[in-house]
C-alpha atoms as a PDB file:
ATOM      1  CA  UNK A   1     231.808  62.523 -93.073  1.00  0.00           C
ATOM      2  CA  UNK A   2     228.356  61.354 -92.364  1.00  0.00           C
ATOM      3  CA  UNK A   3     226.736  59.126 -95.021  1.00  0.00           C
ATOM      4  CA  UNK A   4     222.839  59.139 -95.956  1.00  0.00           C
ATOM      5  CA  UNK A   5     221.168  55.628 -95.498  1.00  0.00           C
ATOM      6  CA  UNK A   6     218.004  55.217 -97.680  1.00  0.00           C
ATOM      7  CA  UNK A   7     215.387  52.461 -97.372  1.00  0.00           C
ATOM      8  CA  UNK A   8     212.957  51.723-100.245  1.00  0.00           C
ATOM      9  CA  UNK A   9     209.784  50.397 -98.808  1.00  0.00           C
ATOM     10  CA  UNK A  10     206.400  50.444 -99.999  1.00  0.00           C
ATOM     11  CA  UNK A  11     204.732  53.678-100.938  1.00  0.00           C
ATOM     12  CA  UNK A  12     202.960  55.676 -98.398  1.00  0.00           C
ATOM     13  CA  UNK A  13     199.858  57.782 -98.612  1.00  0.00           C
ATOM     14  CA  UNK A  14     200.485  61.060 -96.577  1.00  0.00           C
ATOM     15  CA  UNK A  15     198.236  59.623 -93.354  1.00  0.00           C
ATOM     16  CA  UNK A  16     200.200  56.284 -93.232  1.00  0.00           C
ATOM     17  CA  UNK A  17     203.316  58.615 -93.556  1.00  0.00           C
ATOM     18  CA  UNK A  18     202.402  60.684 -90.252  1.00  0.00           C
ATOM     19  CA  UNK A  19     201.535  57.945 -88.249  1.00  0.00           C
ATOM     20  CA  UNK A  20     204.771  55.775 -88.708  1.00  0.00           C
ATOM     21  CA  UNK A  21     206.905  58.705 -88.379  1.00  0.00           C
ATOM     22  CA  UNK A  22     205.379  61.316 -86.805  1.00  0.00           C
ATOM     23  CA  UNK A  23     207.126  62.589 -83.459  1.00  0.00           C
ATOM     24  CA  UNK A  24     205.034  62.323 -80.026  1.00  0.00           C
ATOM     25  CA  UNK A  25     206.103  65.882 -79.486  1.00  0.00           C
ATOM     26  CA  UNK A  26     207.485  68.663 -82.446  1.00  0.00           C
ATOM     27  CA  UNK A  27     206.555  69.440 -86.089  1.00  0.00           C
ATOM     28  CA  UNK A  28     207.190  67.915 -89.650  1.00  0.00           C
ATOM     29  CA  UNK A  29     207.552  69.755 -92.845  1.00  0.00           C
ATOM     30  CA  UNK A  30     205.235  69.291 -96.259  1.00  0.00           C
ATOM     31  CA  UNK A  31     207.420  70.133 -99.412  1.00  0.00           C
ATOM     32  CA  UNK A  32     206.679  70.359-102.595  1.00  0.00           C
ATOM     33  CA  UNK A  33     209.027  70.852-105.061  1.00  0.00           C
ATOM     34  CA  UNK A  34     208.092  71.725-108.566  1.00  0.00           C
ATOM     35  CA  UNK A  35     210.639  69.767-111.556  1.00  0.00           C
ATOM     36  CA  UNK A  36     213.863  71.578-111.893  1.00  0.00           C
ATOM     37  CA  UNK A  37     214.012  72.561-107.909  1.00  0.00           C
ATOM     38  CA  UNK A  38     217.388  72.415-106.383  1.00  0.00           C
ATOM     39  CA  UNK A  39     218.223  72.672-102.845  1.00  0.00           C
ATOM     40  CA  UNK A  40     221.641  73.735-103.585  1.00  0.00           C
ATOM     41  CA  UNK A  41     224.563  72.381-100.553  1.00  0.00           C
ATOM     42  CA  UNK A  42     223.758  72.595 -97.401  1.00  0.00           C
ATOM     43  CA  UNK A  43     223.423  71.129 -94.079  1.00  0.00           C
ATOM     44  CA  UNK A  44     221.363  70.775 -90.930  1.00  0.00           C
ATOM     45  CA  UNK A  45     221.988  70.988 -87.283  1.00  0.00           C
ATOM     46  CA  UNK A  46     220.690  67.474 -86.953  1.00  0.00           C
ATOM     47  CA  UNK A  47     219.421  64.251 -88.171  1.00  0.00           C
ATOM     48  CA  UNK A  48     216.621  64.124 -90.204  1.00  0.00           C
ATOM     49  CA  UNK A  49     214.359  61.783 -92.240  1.00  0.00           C
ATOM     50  CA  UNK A  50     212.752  62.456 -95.262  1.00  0.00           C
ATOM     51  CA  UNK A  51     209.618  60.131 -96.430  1.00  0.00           C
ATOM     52  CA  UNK A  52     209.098  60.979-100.136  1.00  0.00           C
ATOM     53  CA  UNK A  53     205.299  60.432-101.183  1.00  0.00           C
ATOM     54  CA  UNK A  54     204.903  61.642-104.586  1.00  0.00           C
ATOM     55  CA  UNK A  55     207.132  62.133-107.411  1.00  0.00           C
ATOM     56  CA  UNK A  56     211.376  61.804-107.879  1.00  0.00           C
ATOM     57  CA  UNK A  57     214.286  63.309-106.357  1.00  0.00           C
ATOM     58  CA  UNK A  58     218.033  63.161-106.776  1.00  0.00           C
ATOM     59  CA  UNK A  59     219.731  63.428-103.723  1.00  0.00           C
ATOM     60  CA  UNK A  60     223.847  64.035-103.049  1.00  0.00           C
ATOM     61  CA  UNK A  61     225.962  64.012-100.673  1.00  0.00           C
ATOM     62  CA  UNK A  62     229.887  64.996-100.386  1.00  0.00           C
ATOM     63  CA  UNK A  63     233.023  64.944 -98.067  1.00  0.00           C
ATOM     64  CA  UNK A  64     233.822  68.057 -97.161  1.00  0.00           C
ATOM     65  CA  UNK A  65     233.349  70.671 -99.602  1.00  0.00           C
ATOM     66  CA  UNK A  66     230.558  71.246-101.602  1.00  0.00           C
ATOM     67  CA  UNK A  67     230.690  69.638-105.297  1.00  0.00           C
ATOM     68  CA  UNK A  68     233.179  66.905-103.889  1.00  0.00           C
ATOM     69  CA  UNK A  69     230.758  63.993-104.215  1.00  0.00           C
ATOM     70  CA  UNK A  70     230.677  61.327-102.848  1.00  0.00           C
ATOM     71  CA  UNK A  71     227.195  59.344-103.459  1.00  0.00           C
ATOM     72  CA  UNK A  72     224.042  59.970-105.477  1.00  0.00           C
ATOM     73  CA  UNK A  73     220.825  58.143-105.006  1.00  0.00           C
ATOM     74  CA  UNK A  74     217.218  58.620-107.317  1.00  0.00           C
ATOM     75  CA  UNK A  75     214.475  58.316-104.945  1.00  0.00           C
ATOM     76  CA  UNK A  76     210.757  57.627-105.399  1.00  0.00           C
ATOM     77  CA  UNK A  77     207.396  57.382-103.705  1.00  0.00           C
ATOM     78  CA  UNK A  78     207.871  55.166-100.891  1.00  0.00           C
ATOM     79  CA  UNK A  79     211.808  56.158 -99.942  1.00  0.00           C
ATOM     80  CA  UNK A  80     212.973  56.947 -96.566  1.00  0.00           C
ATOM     81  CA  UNK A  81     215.908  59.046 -96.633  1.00  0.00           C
ATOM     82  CA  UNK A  82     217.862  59.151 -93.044  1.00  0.00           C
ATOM     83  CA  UNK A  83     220.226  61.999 -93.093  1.00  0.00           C
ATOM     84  CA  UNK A  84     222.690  62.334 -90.239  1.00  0.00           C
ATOM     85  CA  UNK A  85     223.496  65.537 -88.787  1.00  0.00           C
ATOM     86  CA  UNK A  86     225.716  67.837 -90.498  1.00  0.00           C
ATOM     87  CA  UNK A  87     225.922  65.934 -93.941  1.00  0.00           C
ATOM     88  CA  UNK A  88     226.412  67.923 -97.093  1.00  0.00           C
ATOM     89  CA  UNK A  89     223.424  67.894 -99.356  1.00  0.00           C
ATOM     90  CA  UNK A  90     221.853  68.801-102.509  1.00  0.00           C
ATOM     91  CA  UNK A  91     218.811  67.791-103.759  1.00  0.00           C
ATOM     92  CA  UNK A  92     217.160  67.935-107.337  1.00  0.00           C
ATOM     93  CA  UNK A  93     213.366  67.267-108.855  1.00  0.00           C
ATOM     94  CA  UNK A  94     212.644  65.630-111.583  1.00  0.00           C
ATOM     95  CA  UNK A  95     209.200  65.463-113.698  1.00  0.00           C
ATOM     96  CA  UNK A  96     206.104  66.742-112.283  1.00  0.00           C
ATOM     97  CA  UNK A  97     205.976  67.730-108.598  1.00  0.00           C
ATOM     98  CA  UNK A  98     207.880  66.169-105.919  1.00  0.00           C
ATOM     99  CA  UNK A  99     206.195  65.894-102.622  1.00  0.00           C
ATOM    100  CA  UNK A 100     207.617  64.469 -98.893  1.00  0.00           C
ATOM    101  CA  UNK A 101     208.176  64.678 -95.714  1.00  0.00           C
ATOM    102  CA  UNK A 102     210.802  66.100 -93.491  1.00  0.00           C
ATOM    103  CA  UNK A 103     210.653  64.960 -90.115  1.00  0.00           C
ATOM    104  CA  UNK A 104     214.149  66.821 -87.842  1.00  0.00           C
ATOM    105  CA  UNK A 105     214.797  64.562 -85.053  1.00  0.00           C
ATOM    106  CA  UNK A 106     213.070  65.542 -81.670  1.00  0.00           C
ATOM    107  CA  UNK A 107     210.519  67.342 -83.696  1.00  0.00           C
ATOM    108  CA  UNK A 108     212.370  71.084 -83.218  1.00  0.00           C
ATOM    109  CA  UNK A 109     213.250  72.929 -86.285  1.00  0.00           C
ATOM    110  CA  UNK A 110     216.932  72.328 -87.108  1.00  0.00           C
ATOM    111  CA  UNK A 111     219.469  74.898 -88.065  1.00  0.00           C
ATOM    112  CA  UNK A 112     220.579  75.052 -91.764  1.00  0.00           C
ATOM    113  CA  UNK A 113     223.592  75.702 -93.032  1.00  0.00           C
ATOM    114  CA  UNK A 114     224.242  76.860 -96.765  1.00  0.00           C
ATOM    115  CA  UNK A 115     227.530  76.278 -98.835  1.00  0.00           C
ATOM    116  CA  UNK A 116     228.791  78.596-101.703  1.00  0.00           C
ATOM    117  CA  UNK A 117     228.456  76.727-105.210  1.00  0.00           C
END
């Protein structure tokens, strides 16, 4: 099963954020995720990289079915989460707001995939 690789650089205002990352061609995603937001399991058609600006996250991942997991990171304001295509997810806020950036590779909206609790 695909694993998540996170790098935790420097934090990024949302400009610096769009130029490093932005695609030459395609769209990005602003969320914002109030504390207490979950993203319950799913998964996406393909890779894609998150760039959290502003506030905390817990992100996990499994093998194979939902709720069989496998790693847990807490993120912060200047993480870059690389997701691989098809990994099982679930993300949760913490305090305050969570803001970030999801960039799908190519730029093209990918295709989501939810999993039953």
């Amino acid at each position: 099963m695909p694993t998540p690789t996170i790098d935790f650089g420097k934090r990024l205002t949302l400009t610096e954020a769009i130029d490093a990352f932005a695609p030459e061609q395609g769209g990005i995603e602003f969320q914002t995720d109030r504390a207490g937001k979950i993203h319950a399991w799913h998964s996406h058609s393909v890779k894609e990289t998150l760039i959290v600006l502003k506030g905390h996250m817990t992100l996990e991942w499994d093998d194979g079915p939902p709720q069989n997991i496998v790693g847990s990171a807490e993120v912060g304001p200047g993480a870059v989460i690389n997701l691989p295509a098809n990994t099982i997810h679930q993300s949760t806020s913490h305090d305050g707001v969570c803001q970030y950036l999801i960039l799908p590779e190519g730029g093209k909206a990918a295709e989501t995939h939810h999993y039953e609790s």
